[in-house]
Protein backbone atom coordinates (compact mmCIF):
# COMPACT_ATOMS: atom_id res chain seq x y z
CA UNK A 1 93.26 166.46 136.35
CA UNK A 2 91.14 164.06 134.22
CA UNK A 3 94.64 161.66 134.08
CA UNK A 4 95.48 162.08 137.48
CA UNK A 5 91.49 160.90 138.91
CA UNK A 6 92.10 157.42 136.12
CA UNK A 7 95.29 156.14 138.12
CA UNK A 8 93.80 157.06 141.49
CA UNK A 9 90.70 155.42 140.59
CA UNK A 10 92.29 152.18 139.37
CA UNK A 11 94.36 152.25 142.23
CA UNK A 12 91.32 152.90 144.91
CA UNK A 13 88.88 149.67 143.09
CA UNK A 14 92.08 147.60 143.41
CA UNK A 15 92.70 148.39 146.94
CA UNK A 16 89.03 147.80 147.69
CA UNK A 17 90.02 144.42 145.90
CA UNK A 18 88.14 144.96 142.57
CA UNK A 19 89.62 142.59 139.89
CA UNK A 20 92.28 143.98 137.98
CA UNK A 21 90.53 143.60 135.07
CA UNK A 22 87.50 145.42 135.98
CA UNK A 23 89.56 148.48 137.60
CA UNK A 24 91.41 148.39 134.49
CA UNK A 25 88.05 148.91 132.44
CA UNK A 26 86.06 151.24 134.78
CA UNK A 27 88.65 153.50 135.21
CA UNK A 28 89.30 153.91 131.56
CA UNK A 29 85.49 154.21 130.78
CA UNK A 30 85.05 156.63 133.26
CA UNK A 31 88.17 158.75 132.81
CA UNK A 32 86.86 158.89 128.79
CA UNK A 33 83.48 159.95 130.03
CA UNK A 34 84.74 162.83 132.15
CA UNK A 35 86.61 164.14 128.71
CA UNK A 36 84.28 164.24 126.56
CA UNK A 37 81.54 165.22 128.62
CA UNK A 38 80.27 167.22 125.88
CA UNK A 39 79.97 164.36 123.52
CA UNK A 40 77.43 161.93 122.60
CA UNK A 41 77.21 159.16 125.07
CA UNK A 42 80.02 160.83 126.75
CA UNK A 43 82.28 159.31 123.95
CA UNK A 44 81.53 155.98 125.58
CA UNK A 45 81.04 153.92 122.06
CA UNK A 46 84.93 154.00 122.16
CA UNK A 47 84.60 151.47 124.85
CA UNK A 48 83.04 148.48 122.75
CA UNK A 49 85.26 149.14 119.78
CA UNK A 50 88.47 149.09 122.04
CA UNK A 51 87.03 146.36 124.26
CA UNK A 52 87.48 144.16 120.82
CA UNK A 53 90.26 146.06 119.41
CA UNK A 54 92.32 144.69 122.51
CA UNK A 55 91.06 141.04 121.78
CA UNK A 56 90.71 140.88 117.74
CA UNK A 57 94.61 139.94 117.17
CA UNK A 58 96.08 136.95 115.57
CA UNK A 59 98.84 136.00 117.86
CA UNK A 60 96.40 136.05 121.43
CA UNK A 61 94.78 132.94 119.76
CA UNK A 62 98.02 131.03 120.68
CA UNK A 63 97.18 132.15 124.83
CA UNK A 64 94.13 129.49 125.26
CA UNK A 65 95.97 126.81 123.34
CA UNK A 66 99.11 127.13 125.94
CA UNK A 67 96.95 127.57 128.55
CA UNK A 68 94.96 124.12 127.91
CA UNK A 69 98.62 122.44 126.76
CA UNK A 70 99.81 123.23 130.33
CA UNK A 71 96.38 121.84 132.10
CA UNK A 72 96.55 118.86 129.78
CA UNK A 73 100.77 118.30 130.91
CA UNK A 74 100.05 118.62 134.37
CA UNK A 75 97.62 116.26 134.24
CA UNK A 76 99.30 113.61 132.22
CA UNK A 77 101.96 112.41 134.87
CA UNK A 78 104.75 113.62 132.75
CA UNK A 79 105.95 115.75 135.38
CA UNK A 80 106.51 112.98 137.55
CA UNK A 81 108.23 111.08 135.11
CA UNK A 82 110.46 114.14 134.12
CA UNK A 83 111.23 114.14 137.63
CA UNK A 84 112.64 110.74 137.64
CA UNK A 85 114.50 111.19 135.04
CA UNK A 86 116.31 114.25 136.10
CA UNK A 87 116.72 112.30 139.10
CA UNK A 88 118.46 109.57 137.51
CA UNK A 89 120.99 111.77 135.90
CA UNK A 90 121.78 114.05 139.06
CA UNK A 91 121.97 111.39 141.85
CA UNK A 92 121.00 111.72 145.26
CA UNK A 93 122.36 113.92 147.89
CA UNK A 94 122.03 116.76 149.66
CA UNK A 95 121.13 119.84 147.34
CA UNK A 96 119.94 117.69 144.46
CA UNK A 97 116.57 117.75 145.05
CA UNK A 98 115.91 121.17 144.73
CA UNK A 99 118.37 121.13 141.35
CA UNK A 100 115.79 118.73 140.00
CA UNK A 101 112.80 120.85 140.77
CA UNK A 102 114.47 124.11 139.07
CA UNK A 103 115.37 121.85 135.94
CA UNK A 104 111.90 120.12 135.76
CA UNK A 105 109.98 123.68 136.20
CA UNK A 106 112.78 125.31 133.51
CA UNK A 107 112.13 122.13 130.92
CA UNK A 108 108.09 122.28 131.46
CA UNK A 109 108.56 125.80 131.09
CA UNK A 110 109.10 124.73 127.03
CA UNK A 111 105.31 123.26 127.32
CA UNK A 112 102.72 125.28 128.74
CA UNK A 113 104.89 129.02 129.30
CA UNK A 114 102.53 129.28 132.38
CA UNK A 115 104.14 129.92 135.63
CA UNK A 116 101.57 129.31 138.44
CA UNK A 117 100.37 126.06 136.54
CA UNK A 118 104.23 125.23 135.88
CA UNK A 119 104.25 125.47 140.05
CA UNK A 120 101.07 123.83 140.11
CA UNK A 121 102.42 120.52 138.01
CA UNK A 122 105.80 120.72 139.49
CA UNK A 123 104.91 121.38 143.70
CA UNK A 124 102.30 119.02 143.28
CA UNK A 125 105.36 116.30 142.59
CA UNK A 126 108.11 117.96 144.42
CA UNK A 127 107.36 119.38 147.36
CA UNK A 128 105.80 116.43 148.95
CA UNK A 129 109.26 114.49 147.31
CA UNK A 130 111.21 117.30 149.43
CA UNK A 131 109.07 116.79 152.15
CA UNK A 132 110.18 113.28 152.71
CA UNK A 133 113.79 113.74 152.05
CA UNK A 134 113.70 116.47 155.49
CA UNK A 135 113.71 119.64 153.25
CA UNK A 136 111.72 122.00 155.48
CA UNK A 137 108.41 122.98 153.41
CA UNK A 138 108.56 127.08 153.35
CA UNK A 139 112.62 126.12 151.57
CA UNK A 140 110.55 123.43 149.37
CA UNK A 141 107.66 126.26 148.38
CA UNK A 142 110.29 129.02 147.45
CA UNK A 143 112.97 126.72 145.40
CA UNK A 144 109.46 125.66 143.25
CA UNK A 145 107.69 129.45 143.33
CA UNK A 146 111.64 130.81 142.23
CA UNK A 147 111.95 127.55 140.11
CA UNK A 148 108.51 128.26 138.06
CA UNK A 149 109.52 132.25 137.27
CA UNK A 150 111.54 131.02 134.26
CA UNK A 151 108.33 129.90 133.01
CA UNK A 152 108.01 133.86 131.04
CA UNK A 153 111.29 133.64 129.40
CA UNK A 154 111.70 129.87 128.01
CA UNK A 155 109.44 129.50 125.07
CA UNK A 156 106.86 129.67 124.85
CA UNK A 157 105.45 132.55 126.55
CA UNK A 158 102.01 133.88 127.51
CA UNK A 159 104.04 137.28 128.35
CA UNK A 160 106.14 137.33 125.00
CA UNK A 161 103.04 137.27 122.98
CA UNK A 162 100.92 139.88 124.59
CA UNK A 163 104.16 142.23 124.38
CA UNK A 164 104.52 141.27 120.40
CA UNK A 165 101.23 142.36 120.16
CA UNK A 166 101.84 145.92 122.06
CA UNK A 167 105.32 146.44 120.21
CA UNK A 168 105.61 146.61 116.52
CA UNK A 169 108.89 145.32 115.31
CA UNK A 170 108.71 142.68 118.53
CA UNK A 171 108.03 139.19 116.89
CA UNK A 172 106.70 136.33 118.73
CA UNK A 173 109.83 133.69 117.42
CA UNK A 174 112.06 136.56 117.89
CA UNK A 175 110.93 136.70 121.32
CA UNK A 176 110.97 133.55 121.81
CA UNK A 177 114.26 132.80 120.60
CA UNK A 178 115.82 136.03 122.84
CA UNK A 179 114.71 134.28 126.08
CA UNK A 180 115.89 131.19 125.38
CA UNK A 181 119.52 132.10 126.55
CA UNK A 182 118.36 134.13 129.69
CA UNK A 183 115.69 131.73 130.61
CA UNK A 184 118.46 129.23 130.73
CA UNK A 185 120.98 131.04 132.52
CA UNK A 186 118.26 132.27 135.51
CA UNK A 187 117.42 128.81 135.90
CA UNK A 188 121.32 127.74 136.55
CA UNK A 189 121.27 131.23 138.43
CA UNK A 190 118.75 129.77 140.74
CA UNK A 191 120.31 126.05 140.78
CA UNK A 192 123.65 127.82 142.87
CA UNK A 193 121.93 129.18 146.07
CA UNK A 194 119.16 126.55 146.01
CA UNK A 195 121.99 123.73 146.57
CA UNK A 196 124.37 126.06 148.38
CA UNK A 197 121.08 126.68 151.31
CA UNK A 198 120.84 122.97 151.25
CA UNK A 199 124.27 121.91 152.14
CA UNK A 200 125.00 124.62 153.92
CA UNK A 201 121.48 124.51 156.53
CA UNK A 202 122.17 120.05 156.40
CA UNK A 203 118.69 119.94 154.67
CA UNK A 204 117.79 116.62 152.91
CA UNK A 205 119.53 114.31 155.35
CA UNK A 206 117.06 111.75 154.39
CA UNK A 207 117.79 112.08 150.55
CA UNK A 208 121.07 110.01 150.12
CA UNK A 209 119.01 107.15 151.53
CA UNK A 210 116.09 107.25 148.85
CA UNK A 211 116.45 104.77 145.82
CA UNK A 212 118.20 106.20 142.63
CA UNK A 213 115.72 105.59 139.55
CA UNK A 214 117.20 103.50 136.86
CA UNK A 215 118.27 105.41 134.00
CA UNK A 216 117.70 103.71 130.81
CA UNK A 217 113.92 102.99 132.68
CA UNK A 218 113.35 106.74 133.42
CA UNK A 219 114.89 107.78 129.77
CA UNK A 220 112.00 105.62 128.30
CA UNK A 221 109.23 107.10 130.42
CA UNK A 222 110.48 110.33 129.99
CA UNK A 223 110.86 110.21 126.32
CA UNK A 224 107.13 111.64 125.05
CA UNK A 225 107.75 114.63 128.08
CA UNK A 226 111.19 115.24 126.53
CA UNK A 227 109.99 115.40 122.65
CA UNK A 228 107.60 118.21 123.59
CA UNK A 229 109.49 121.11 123.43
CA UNK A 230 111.58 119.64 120.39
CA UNK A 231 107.89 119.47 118.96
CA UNK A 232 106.88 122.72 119.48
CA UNK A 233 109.95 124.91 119.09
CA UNK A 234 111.61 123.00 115.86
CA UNK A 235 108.42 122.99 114.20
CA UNK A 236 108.35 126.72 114.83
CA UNK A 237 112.12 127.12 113.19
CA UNK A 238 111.52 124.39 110.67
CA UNK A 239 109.03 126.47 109.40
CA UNK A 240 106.03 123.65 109.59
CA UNK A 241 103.88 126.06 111.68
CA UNK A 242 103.28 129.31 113.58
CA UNK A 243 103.33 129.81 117.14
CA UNK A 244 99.99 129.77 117.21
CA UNK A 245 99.30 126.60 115.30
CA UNK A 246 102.11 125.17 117.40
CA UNK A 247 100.24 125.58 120.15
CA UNK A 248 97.41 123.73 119.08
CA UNK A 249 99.71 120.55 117.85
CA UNK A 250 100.99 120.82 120.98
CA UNK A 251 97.38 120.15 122.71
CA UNK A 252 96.74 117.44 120.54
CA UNK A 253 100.27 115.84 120.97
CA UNK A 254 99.74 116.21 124.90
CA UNK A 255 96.06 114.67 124.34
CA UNK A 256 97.91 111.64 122.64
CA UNK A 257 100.48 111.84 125.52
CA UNK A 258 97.98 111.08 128.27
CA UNK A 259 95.34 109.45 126.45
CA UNK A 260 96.83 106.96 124.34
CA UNK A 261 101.00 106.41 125.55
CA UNK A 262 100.34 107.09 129.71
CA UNK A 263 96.83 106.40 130.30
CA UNK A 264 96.53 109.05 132.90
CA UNK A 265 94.11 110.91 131.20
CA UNK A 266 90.64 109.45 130.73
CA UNK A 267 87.94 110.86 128.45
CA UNK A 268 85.80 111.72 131.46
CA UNK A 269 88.51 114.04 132.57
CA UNK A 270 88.48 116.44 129.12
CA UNK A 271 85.64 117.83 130.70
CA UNK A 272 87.53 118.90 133.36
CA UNK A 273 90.79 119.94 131.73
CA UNK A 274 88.76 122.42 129.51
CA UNK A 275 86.94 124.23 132.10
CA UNK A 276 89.85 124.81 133.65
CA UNK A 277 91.98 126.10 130.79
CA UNK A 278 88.92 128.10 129.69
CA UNK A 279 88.45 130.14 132.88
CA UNK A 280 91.71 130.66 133.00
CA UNK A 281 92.23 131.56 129.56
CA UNK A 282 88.76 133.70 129.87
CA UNK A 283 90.44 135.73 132.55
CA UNK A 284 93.43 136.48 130.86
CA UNK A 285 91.86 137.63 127.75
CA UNK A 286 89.29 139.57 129.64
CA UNK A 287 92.21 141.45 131.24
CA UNK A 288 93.90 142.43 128.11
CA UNK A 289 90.97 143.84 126.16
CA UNK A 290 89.95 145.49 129.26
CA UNK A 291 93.04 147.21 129.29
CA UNK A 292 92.36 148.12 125.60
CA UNK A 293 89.50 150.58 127.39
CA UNK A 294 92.67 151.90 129.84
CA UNK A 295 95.52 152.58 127.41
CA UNK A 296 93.21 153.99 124.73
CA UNK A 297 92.09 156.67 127.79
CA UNK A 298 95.80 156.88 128.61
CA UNK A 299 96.43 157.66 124.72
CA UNK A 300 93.21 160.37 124.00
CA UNK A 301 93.73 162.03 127.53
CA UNK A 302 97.68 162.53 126.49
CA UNK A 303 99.33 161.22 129.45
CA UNK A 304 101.78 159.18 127.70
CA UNK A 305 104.01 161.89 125.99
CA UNK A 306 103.97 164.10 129.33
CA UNK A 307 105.26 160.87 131.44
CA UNK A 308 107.84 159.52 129.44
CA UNK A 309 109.11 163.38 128.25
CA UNK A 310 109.35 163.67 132.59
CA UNK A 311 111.09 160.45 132.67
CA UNK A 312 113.58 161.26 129.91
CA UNK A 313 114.47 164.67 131.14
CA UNK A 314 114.57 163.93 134.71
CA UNK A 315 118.82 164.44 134.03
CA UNK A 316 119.08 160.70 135.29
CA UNK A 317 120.82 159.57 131.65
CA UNK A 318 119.92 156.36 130.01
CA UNK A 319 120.90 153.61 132.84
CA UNK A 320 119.68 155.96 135.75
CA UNK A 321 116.18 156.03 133.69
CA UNK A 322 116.86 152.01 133.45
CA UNK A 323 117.35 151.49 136.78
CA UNK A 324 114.25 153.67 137.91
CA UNK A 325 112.29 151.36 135.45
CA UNK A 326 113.89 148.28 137.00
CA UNK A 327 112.90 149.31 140.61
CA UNK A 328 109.37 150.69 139.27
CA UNK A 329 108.70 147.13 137.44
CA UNK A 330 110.10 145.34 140.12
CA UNK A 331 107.96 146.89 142.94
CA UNK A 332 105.03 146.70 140.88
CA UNK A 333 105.53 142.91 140.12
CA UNK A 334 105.12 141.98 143.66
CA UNK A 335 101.15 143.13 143.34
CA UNK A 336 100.69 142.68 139.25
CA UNK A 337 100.40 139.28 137.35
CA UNK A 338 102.84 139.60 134.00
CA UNK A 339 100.34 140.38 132.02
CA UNK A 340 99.27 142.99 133.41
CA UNK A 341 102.14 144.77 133.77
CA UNK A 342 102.82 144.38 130.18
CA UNK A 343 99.11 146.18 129.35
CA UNK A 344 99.78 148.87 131.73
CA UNK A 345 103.43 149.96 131.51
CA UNK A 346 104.28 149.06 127.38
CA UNK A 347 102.43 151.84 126.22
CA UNK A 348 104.09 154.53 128.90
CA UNK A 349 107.57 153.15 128.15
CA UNK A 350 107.82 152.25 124.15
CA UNK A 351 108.18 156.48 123.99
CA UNK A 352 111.58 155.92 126.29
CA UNK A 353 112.35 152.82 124.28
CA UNK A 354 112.06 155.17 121.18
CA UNK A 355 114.15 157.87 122.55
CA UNK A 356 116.99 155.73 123.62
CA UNK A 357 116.85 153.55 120.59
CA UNK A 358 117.03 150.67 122.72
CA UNK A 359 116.21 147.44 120.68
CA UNK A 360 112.60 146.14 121.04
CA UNK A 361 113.47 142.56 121.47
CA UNK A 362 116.32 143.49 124.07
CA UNK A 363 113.81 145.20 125.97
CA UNK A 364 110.98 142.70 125.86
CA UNK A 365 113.76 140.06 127.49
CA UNK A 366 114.62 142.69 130.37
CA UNK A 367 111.23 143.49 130.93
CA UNK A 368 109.98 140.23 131.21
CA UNK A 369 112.79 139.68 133.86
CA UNK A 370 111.54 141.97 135.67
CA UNK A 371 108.69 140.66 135.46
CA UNK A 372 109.77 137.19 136.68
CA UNK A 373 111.61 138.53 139.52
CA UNK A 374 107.74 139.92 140.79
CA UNK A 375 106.18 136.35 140.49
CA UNK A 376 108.70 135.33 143.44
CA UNK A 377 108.89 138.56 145.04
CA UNK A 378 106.47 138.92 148.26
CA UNK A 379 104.03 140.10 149.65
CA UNK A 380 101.41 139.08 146.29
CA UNK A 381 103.61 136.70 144.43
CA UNK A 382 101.50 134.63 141.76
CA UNK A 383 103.53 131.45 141.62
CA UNK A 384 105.11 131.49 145.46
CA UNK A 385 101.21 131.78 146.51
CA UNK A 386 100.44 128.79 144.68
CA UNK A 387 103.59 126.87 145.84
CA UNK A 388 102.87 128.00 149.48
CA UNK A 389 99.35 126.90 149.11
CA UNK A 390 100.72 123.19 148.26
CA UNK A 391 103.28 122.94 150.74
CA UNK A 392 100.46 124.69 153.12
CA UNK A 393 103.20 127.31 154.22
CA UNK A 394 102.76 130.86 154.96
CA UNK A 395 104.29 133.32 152.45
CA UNK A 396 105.81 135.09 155.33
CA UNK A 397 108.22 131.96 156.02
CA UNK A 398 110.00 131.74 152.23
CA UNK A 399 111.16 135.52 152.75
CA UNK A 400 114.63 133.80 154.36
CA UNK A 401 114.70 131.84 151.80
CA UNK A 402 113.71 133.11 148.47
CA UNK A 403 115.44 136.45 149.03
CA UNK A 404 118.77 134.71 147.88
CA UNK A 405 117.27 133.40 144.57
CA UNK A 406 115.90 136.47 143.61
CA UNK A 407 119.48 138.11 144.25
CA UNK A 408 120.80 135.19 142.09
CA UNK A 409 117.66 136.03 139.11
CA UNK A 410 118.28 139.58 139.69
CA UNK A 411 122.43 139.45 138.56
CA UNK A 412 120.84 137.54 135.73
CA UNK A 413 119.15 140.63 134.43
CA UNK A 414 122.00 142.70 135.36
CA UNK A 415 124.06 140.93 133.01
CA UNK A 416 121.75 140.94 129.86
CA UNK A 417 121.41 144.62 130.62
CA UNK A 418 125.13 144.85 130.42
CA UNK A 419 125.68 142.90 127.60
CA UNK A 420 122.94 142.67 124.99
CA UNK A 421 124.19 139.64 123.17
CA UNK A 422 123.11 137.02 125.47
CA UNK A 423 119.34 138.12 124.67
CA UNK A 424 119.81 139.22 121.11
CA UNK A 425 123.01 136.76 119.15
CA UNK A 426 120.27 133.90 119.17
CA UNK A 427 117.50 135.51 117.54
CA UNK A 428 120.13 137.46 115.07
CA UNK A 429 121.91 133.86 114.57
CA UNK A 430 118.21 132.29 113.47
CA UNK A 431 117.57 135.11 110.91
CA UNK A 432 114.43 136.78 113.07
């Protein structure tokens, strides 16, 4: 009873459009107040000690410092210069536009592991670029919204973290290493019906015409954007730091980026930069140990061994209980942020993960595909809502369009499902 009134509480204050993170934390609080009614403080001095339970771990100090790396990249021009380059190599035609906006969004993806500020950076470039070549602006919004989705599965990633720090036996370079091949192949996933609408609707007729940047020009420009993610990732392999401390070398070397090699960023602007990343980064820590208060009420109330005991003997077999999961995750995507998700769902479905002996890492990859496939997925999709909001587009218009890219992402997780090796040989090849 007590379990039944939590979800149906956390679902009513987010219909009523209560912040997730407060639903999250009410209902738990008062779902652990109606069972121990008899208690002292109605067991309610769980709440503070969970509240920094969910916070005090090592690896969510690497969140803020990802979060301000992104704010400081999009701010530094080297998303337009990326740009440039890409478009130097690729050409001009019809088609190639939206190419260079999935690359760009896949490569800053290696940066800042944020997808609505990877939209952010790369619509603010793009979609005005696509604009002027005669892409229509609801195609422009939904190649960048799809585009910034591989955001959670190239490293580094916001997601990847807060699911090492659910899953024991999950670490973050593992992680990190098992999305490099599927964050790759949903970004080429995503190149194929991007052109293929182009050419095939006569979009860009205007593009052939625009000047071709000069490579060697671009290449040099480009350079400082392009050592980023060697930075950050082969210092991570090499040993020379963690994932957290790469984080932070990775602000500074973006603060020497803009400050001292581009110009863009002056010192007036830090002020700004910081605010941002901290309310962003303030929100997404607030939301994870607030849903320290939820699972710990999930955990005492003994909801989690009923579900997933349902779920496993529902006579469905192990892919028919993976492809309830998928549809589940999916549907819930298109209303959840990742992280989210992740705090809600990981403790209900590491008992199936157990069961099935499924491999920890494996499933961290699919999940977070899932997960991806929700930030493009109307009618509440994070990173379409910010590209729509820069193209000034209704949601309602990408549907045509978008619904073919998230066919395209959704094969993708079809095949590491199949075949485990394209998330896993990586990882196993690096010794994680």
């Amino acid at each position: 009873m007590i379990a039944t009134l939590l979800f149906v509480a956390f679902l009513a204050m987010m219909l009523m459009g209560v912040p997730i993170g407060a639903a999250l934390g009410l209902a738990g609080a008062a779902a652990i107040a109606l069972a121990n009614a008899d208690s002292q403080w109605f067991g309610l001095l769980a709440v503070p000690q969970n509240f920094y339970a969910g916070l005090g771990k090592y690896p969510l100090l690497a969140i803020p410092m990802f979060v301000l790396v992104g704010s400081i990249f999009d701010r530094s021009g080297v998303a337009l210069r990326l740009v440039n380059f890409a478009v130097a190599i690729v050409g001009r035609g019809p088609g190639m536009l939206p190419m260079v906006a999935i690359l760009v969004a896949m490569f800053l993806g290696g940066i800042s592991g944020s997808g609505p500020a990877n939209a952010a950076a790369v619509g603010a470039v793009m979609i005005a670029a696509m604009s002027r070549a005669g892409y229509p602006p609801a195609f422009s919004a939904s190649v960048v919204g799809a585009a910034a989705a591989t955001d959670i599965l190239i490293p580094p990633s916001v997601a990847f973290i807060v699911y090492s720090v659910l899953v024991p036996g999950a670490s973050v370079p593992a992680l990190f290493a098992a999305g490099m091949i599927p964050g790759i192949l949903a970004g080429l996933a995503l190149i194929i019906p991007a052109v293929w609408m182009a050419r095939s609707h006569k979009m860009g007729a205007l593009e052939a015409s625009m000047p071709r940047p000069a490579f060697w020009k671009s290449l040099r420009e480009a350079t400082w954007g392009l050592a980023a993610p060697v930075l950050i990732l082969g210092g991570m392999r090499a040993g020379w730091f963690t994932p957290t401390e790469a984080a932070v070398v990775a602000v500074f070397y973006g603060l020497f980026v803009g400050m001292v090699v581009y110009r863009t960023i002056k010192v007036r602007d830090l002020y700004v930069i910081l605010r941002e990343a901290g309310e962003l980064s303030a929100v997404i820590l607030l939301v994870v140990s607030l849903a320290g208060i939820f699972a710990y009420s999930l955990s005492t109330l003994g909801v989690i061994d009923p579900v997933a005991n349902a779920i496993v003997n529902s006579g469905l077999g192990e892919y028919g209980v993976l492809a309830l999961l998928i549809v589940l995750l999916i549907t819930v995507g298109m209303f959840l942020d990742g992280v989210s998700i992740f705090l809600i769902f990981v403790p209900l479905l590491w008992p199936i993960v157990q069961h099935y002996q499924w491999d920890p890492v494996w499933f961290g990859v699919i999940l977070t595909l899932k997960v991806a496939l929700g930030q493009f997925t109307p009618p509440l999709a994070v990173n379409l809502m910010v590209s729509c909001r820069i193209a000034n587009v209704r949601m309602e218009e990408t549907v045509r369009w978008v619904g073919w890219m998230l066919f395209a992402m959704f094969l993708v997780m079809v095949a590491v499902i199949a075949w485990p090796p394209l998330a896993l040989w990586l990882p196993n090849k690096l010794g994680y």
